[in-house]
N, C-alpha and C. Protein backbone atom coordinates (compact mmCIF):
# COMPACT_ATOMS: atom_id res chain seq x y z
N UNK A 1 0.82 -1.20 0.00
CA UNK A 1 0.00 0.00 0.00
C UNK A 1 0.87 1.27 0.00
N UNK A 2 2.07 1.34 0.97
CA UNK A 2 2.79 2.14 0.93
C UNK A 2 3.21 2.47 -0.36
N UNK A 3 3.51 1.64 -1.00
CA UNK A 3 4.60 1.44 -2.59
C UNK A 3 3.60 2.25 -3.55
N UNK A 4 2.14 1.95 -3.23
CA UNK A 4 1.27 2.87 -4.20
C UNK A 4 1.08 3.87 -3.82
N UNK A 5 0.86 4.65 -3.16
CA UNK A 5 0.88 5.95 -2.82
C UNK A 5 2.17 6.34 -3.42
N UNK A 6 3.47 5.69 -2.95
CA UNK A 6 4.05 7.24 -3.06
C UNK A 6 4.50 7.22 -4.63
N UNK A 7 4.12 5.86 -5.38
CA UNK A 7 3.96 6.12 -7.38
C UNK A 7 3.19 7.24 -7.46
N UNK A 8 1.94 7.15 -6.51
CA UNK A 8 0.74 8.14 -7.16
C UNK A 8 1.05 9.42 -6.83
N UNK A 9 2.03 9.86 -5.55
CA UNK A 9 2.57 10.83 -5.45
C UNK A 9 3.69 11.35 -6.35
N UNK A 10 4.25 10.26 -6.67
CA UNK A 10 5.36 11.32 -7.93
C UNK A 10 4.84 11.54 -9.01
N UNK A 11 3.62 10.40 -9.56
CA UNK A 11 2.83 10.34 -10.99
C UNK A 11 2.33 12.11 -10.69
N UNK A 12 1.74 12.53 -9.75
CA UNK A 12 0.98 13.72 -9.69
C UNK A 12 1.75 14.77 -9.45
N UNK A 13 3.16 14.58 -8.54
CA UNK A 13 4.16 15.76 -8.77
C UNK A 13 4.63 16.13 -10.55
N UNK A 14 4.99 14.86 -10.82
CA UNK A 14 5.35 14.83 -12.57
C UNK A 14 4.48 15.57 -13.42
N UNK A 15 3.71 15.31 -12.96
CA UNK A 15 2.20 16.20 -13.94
C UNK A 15 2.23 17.61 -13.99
N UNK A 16 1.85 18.04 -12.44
CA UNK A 16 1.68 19.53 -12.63
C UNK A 16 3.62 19.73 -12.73
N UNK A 17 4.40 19.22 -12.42
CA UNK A 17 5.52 19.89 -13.00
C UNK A 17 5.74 20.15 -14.32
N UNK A 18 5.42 18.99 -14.91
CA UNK A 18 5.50 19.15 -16.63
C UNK A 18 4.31 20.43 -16.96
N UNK A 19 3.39 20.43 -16.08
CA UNK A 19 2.39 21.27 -17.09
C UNK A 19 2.57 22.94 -16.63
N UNK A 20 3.25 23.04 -15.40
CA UNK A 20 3.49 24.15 -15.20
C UNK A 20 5.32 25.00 -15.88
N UNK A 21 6.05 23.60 -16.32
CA UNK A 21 7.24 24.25 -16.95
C UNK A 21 6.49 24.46 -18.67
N UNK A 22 5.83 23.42 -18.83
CA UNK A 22 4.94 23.75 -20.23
C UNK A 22 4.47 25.18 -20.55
N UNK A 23 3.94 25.60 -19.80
CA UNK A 23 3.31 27.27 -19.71
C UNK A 23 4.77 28.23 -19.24
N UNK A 24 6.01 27.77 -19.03
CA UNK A 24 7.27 28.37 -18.95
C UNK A 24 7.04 29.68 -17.90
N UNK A 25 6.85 29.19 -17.04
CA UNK A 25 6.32 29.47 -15.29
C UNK A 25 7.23 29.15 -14.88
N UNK A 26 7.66 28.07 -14.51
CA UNK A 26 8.69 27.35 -13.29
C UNK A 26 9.54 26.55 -14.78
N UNK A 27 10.96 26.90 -13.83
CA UNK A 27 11.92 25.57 -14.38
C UNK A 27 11.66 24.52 -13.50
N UNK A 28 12.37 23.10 -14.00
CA UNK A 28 12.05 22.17 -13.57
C UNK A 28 12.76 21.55 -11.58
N UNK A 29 14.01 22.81 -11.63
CA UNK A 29 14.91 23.10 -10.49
C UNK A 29 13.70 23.76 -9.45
N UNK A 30 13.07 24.55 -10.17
CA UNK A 30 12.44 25.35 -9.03
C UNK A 30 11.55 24.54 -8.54
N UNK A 31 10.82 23.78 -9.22
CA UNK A 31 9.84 22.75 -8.94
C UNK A 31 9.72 21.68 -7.39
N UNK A 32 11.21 21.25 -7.51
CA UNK A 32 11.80 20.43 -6.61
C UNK A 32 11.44 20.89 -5.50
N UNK A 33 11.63 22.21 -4.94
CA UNK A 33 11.94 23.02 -3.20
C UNK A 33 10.12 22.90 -3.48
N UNK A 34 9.43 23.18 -4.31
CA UNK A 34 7.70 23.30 -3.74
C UNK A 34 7.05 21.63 -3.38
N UNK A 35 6.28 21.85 -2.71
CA UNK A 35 5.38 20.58 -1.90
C UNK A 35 4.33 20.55 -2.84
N UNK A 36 3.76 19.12 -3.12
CA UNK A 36 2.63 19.13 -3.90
C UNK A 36 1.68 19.89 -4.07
N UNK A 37 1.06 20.29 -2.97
CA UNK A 37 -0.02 21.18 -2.65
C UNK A 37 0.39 22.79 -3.40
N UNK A 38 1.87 23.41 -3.29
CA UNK A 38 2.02 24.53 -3.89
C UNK A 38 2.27 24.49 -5.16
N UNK A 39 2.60 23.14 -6.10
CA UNK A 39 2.17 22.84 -7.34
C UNK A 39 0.91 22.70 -7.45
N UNK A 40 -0.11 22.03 -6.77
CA UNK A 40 -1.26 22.41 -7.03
C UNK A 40 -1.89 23.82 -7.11
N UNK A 41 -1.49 24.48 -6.34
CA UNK A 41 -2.15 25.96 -6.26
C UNK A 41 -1.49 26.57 -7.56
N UNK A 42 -0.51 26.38 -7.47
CA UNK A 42 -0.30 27.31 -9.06
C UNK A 42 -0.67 26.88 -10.48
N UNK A 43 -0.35 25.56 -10.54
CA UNK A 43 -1.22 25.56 -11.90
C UNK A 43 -2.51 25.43 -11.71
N UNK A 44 -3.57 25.68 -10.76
CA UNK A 44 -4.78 25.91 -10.89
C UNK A 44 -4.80 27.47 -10.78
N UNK A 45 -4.11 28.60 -10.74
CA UNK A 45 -4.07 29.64 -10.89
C UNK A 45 -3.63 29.85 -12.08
N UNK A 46 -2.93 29.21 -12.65
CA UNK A 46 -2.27 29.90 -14.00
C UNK A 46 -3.06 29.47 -15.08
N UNK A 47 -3.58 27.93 -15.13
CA UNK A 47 -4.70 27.73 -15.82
C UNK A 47 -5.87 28.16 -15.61
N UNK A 48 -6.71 28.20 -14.62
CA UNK A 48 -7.89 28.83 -14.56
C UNK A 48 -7.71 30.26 -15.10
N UNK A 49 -5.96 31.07 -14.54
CA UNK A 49 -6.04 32.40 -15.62
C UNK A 49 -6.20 32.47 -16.76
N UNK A 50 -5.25 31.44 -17.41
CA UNK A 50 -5.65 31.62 -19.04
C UNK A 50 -6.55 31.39 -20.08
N UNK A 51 -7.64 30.60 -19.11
CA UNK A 51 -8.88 30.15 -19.31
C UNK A 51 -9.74 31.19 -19.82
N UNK A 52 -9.84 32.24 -18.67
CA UNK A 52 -10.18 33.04 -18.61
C UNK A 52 -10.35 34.45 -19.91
N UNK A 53 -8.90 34.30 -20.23
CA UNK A 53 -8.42 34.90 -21.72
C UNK A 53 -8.47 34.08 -22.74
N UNK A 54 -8.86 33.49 -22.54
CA UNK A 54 -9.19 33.02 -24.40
C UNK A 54 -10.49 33.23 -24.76
């Protein structure tokens, strides 16, 4: 059980990292020092922004 969680924890760090260096926001260095949760908050800020503008 342990072993799956923490896949599902890097599967979901990997994600918003890729999708927030994608939008060329964060390098992939800066990524590292933030906790999941502050990858979450930003790409739901940066996407819900650009949402917004189109």
């Amino acid at each position: 059980m342990r072993r799956i969680l923490k896949e599902a924890l890097a599967k979901e760090r990997r994600y918003y990292t890729k999708q927030l260096c994608s939008l060329g926001v964060y390098s992939p260095d800066m990524t590292k020092n933030m906790t999941i949760s502050d990858l979450k908050k930003e790409y739901h800020f940066f996407f819900n922004k650009t949402e917004r503008y189109l």
